[in-house]
N, C-alpha and C. Protein backbone atom coordinates (compact mmCIF):
# COMPACT_ATOMS: atom_id res chain seq x y z
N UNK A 1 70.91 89.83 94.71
CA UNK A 1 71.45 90.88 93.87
C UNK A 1 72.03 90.26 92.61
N UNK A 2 71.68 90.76 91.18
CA UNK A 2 72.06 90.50 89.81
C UNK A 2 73.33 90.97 89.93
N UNK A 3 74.81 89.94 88.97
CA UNK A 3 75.73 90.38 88.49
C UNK A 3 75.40 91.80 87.41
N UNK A 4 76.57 92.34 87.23
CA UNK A 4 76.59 93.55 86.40
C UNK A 4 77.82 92.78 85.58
N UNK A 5 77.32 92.99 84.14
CA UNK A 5 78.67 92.82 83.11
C UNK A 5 78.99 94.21 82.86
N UNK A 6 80.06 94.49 83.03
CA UNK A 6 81.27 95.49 82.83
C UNK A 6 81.83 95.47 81.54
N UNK A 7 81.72 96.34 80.07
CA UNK A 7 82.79 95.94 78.69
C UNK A 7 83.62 97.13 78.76
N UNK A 8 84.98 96.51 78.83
CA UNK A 8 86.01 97.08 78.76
C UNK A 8 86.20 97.65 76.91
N UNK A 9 86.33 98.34 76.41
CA UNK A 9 86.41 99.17 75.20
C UNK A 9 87.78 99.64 75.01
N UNK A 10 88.46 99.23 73.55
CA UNK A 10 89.70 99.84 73.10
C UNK A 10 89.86 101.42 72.81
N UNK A 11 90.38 102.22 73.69
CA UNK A 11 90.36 103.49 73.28
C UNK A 11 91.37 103.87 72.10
N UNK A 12 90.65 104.83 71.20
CA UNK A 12 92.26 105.13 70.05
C UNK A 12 93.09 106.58 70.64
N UNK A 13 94.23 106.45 70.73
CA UNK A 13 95.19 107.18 71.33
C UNK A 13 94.89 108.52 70.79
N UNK A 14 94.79 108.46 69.06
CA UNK A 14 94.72 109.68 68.68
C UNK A 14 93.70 110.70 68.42
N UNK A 15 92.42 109.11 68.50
CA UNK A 15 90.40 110.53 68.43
C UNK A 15 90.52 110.54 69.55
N UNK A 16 90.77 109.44 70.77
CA UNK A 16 89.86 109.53 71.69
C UNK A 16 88.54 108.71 71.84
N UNK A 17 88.38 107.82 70.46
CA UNK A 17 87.03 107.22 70.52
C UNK A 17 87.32 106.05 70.97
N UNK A 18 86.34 105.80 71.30
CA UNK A 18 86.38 104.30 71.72
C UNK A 18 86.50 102.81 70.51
N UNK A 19 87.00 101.92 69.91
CA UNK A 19 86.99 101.23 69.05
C UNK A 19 86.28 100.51 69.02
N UNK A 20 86.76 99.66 69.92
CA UNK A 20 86.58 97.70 69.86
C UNK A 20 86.13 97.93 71.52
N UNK A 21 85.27 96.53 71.36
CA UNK A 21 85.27 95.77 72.61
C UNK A 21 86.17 95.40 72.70
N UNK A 22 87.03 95.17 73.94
CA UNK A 22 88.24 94.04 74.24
C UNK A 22 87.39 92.66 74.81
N UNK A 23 86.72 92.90 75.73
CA UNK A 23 85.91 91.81 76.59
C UNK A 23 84.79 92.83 77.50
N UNK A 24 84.20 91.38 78.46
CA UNK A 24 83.02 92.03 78.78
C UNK A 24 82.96 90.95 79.93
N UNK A 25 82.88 91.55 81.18
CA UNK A 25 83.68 90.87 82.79
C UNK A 25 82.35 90.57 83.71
N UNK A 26 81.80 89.78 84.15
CA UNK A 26 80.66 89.49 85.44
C UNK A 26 81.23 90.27 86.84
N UNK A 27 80.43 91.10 87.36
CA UNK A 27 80.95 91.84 88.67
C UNK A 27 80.15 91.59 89.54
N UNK A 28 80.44 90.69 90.72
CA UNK A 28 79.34 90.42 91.32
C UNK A 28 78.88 91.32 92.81
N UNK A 29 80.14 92.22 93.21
CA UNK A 29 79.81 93.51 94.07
C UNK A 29 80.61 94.58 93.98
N UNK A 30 80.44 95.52 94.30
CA UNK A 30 80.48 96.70 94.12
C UNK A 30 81.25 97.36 93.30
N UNK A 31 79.89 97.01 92.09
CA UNK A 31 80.50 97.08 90.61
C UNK A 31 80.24 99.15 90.67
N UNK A 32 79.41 99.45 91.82
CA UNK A 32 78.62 100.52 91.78
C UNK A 32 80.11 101.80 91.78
N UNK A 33 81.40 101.03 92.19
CA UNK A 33 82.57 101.74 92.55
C UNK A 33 83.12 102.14 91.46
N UNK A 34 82.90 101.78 90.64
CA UNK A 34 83.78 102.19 89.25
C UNK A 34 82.97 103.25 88.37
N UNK A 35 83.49 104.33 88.13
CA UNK A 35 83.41 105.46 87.60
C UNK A 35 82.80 105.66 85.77
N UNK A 36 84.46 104.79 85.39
CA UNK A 36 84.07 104.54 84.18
C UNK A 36 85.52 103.49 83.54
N UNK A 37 85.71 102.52 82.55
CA UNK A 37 87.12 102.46 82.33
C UNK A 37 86.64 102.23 80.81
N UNK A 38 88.28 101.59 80.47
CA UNK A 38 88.80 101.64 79.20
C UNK A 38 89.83 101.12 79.19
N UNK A 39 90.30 101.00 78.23
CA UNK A 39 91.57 100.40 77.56
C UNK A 39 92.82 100.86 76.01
N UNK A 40 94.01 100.82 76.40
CA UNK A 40 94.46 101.63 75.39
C UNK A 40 95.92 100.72 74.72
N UNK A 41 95.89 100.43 73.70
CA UNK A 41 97.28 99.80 73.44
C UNK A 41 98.58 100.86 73.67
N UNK A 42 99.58 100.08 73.79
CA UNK A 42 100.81 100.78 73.90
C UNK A 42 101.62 100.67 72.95
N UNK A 43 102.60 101.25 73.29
CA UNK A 43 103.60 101.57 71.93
C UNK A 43 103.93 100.05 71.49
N UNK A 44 104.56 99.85 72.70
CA UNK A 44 104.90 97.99 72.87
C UNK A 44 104.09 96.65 72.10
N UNK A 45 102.88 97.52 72.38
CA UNK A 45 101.90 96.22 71.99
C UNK A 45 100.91 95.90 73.02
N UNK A 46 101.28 96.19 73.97
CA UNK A 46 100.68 95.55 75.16
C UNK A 46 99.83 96.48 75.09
N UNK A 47 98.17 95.86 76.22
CA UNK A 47 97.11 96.68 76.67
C UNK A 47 96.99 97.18 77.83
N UNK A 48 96.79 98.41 78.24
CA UNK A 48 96.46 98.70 79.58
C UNK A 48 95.28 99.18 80.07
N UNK A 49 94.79 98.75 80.83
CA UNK A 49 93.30 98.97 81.38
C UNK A 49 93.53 100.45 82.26
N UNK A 50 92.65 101.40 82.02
CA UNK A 50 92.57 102.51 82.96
C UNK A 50 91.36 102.37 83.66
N UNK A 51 91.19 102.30 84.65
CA UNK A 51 89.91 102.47 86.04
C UNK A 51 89.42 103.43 86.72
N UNK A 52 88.13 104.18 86.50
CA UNK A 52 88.48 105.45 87.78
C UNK A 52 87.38 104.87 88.74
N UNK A 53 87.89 104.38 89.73
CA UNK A 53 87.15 104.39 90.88
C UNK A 53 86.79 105.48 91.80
N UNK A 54 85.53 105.38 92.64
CA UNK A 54 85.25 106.30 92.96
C UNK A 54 84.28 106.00 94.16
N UNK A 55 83.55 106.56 94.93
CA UNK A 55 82.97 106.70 96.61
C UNK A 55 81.59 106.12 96.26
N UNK A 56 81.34 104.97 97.52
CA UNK A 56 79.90 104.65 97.39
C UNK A 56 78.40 105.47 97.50
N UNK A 57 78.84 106.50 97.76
CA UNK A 57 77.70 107.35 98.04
C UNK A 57 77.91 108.66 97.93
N UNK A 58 77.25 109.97 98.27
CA UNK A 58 77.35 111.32 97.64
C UNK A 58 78.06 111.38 99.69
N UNK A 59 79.28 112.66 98.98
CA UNK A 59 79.58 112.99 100.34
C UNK A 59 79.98 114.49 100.36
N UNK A 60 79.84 115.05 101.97
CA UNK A 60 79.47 116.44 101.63
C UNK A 60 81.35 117.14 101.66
N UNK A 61 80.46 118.54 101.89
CA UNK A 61 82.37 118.71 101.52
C UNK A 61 83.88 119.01 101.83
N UNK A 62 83.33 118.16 103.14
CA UNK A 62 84.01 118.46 104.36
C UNK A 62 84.44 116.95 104.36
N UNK A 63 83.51 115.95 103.83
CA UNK A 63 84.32 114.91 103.87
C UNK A 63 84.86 114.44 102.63
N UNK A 64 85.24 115.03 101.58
CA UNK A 64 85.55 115.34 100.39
C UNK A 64 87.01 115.04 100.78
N UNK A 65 87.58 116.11 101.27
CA UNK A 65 88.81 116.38 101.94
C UNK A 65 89.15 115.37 102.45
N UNK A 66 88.46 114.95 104.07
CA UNK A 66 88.40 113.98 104.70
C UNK A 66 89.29 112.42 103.76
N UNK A 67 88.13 112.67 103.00
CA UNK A 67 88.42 110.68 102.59
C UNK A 67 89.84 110.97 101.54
N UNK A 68 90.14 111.81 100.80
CA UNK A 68 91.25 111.83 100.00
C UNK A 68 92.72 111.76 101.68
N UNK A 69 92.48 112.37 102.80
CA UNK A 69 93.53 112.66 103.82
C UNK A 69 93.59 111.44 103.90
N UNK A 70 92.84 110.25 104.17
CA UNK A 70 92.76 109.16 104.69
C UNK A 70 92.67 107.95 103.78
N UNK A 71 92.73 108.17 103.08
CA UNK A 71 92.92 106.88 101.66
C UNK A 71 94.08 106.53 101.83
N UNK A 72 94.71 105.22 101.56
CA UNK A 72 95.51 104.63 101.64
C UNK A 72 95.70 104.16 100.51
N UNK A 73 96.33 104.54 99.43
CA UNK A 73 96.54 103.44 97.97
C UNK A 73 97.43 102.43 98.47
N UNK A 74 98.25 102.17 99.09
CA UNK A 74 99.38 101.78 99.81
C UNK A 74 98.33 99.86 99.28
N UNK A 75 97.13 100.37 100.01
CA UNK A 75 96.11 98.81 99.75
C UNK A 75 96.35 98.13 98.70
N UNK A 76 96.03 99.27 97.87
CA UNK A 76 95.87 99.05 96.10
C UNK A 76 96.92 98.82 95.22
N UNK A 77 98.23 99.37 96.04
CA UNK A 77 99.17 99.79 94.92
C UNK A 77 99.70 98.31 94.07
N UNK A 78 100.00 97.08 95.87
CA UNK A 78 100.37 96.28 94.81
C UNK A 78 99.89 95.39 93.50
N UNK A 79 98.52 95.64 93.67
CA UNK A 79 98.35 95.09 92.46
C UNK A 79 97.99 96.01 90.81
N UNK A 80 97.80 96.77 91.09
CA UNK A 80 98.09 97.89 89.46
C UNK A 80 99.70 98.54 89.62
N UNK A 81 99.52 99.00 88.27
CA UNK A 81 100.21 99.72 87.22
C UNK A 81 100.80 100.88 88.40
N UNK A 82 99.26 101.39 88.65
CA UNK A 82 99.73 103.22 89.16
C UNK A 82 98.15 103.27 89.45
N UNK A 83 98.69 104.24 90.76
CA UNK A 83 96.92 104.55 91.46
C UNK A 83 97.10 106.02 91.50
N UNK A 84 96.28 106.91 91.60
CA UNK A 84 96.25 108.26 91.51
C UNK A 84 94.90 109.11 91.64
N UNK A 85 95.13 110.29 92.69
CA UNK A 85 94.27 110.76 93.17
C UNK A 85 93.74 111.45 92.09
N UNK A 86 92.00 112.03 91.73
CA UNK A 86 91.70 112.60 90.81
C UNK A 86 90.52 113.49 91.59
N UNK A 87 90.89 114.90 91.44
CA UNK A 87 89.75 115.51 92.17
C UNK A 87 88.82 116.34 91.00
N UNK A 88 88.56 116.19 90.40
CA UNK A 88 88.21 116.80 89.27
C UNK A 88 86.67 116.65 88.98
N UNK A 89 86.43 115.76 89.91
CA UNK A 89 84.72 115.12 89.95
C UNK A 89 84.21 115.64 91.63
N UNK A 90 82.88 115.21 91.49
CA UNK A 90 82.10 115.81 92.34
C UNK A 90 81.94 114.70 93.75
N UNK A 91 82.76 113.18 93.58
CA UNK A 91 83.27 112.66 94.53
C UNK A 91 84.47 112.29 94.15
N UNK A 92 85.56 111.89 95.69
CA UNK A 92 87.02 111.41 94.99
C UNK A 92 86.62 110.69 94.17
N UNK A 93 87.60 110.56 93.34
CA UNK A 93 87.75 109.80 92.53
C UNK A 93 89.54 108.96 92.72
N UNK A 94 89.71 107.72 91.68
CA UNK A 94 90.96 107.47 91.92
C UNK A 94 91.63 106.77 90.75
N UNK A 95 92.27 107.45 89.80
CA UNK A 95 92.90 106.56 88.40
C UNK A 95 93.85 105.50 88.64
N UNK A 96 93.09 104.01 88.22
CA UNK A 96 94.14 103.13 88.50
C UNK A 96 94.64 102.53 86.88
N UNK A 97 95.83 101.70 86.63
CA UNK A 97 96.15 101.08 85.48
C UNK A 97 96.47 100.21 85.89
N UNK A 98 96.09 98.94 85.01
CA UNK A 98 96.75 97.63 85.06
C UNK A 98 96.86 97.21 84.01
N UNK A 99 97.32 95.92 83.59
CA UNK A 99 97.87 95.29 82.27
C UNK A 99 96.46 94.28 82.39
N UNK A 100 96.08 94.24 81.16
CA UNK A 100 95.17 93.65 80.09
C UNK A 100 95.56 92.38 79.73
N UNK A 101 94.53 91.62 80.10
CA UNK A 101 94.85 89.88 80.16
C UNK A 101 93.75 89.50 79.23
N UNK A 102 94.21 88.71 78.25
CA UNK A 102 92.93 87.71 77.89
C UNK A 102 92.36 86.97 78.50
N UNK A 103 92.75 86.09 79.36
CA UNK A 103 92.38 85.46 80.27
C UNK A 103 90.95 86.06 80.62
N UNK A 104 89.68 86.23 80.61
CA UNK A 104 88.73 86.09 81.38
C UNK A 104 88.34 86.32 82.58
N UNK A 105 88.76 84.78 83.22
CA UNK A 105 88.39 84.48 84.69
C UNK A 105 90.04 85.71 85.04
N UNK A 106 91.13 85.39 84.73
CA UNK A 106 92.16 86.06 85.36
C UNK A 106 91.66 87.86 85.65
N UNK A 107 91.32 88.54 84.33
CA UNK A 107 90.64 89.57 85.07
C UNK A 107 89.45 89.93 85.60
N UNK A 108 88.44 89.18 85.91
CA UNK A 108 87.50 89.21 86.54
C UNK A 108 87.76 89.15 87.75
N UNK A 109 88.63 88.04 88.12
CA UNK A 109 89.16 88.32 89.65
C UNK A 109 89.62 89.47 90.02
N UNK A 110 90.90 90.09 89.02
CA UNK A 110 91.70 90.92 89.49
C UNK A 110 90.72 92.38 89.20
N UNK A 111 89.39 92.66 88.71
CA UNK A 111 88.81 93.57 89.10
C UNK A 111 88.10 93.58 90.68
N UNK A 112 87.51 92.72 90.62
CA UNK A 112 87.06 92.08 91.81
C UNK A 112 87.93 92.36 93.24
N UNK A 113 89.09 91.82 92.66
CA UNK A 113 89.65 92.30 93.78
C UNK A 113 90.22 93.51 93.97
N UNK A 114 90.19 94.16 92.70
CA UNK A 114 90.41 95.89 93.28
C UNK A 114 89.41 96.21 93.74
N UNK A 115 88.03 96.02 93.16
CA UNK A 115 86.79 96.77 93.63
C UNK A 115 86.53 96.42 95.34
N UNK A 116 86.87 95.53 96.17
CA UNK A 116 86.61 94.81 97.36
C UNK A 116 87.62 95.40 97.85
N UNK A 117 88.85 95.65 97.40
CA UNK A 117 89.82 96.24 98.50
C UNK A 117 89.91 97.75 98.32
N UNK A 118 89.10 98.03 97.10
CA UNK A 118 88.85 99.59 97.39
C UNK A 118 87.67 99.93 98.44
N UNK A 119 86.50 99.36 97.98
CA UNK A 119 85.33 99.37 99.14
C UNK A 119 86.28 99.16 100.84
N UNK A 120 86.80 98.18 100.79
CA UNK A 120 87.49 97.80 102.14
C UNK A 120 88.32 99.14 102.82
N UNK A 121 88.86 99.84 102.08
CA UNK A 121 89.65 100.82 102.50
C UNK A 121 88.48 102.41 102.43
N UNK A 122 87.39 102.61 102.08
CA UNK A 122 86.84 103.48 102.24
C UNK A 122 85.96 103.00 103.30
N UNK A 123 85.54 101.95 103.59
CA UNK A 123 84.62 101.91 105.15
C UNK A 123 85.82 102.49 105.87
N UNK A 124 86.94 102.00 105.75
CA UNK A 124 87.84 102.00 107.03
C UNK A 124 88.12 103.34 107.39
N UNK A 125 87.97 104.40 105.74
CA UNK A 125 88.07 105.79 105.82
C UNK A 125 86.74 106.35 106.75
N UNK A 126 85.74 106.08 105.77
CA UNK A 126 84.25 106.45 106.44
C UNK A 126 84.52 106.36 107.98
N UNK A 127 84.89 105.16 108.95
CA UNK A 127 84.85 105.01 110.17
C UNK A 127 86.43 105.82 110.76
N UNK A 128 86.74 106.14 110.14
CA UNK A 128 88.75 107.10 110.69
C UNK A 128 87.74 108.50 110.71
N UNK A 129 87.03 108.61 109.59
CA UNK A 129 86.73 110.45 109.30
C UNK A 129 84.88 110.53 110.67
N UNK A 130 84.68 109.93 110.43
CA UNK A 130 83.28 109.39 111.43
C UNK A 130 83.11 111.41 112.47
N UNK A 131 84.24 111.19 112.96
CA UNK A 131 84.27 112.12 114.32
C UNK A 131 85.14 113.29 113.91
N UNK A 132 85.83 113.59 112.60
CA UNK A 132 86.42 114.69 111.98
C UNK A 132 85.67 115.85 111.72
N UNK A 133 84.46 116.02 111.84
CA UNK A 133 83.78 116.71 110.85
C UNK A 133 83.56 118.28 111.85
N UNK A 134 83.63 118.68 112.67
CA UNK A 134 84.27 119.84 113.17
C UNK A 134 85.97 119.97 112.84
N UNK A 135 86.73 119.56 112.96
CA UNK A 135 87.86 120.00 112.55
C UNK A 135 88.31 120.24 111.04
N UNK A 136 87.64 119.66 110.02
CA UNK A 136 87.56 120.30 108.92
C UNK A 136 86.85 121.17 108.54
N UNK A 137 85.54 121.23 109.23
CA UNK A 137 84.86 122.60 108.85
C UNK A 137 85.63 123.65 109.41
N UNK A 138 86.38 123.20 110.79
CA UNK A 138 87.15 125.05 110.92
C UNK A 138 87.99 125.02 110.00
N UNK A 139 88.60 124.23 109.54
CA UNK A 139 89.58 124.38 108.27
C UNK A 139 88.86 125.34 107.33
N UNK A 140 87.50 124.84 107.01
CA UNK A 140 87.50 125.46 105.79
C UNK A 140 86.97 126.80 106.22
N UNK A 141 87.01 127.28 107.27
CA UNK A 141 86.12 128.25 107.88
C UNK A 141 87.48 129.21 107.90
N UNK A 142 88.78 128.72 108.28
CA UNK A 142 89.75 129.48 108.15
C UNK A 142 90.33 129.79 107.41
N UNK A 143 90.01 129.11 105.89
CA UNK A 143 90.41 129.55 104.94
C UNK A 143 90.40 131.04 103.97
């Protein structure tokens, strides 16, 4: 399997457009998890990376529900900014922020290792929700 380069892009606060490249990261698995990101300066100066991660595969919509009940950011939290549920798409989705390093190799890892401990925590969902799937359909049946 080929790496995927990932370019992180300066967003402008006030179009909305995208600017500048900031950098441009080697992902060597499951680059397929990430939604879309970006990057935005702050008042401060500093950069923050926004992430929306999101589900390896199409899921129906019973386990929609399912995997948001059973997600754990708790995994994720310590290493970003802020993690946050986003249902607004046609799989979960999940907005993360972190701080913007020049460093290279420093964030290549630290995507890496969100993307691996997000994958890690949705098998673990996939196999928790496995045997759910009558008890949410009466849910939604009782709705």
């Amino acid at each position: 399997m080929e790496d995927t380069v990932i370019v992180i892009m300066l967003k402008d606060i006030k179009t909305g457009f995208l600017d500048k490249e900031l950098a441009s990261y080697t992902i060597s698995e499951n680059e397929n998890l990430i939604y879309n990101t970006y990057a935005v300066e702050k008042e401060d100066g500093t950069i923050e990376v926004f992430m929306r991660l999101t589900c390896d595969r199409e899921l129906s919509d019973w386990e929609y529900e399912a995997v948001f009940d059973y997600y754990d950011d708790e995994t994720i939290k310590p290493f970003v900014a802020s993690i946050k549920e986003n249902d607004d798409f046609f799989n979960p989705c999940w907005d993360i922020t972190f701080d913007f390093s020049d460093n290279t190799t420093e964030m290549e890892e630290k995507i890496q290792k969100l993307l691996t401990l997000h994958k890690q925590e949705l098998l673990s969902v996939y196999e928790a929700i496995a045997d759910k799937k009558d008890e949410y359909m009466n849910e939604e049946t009782n709705i």
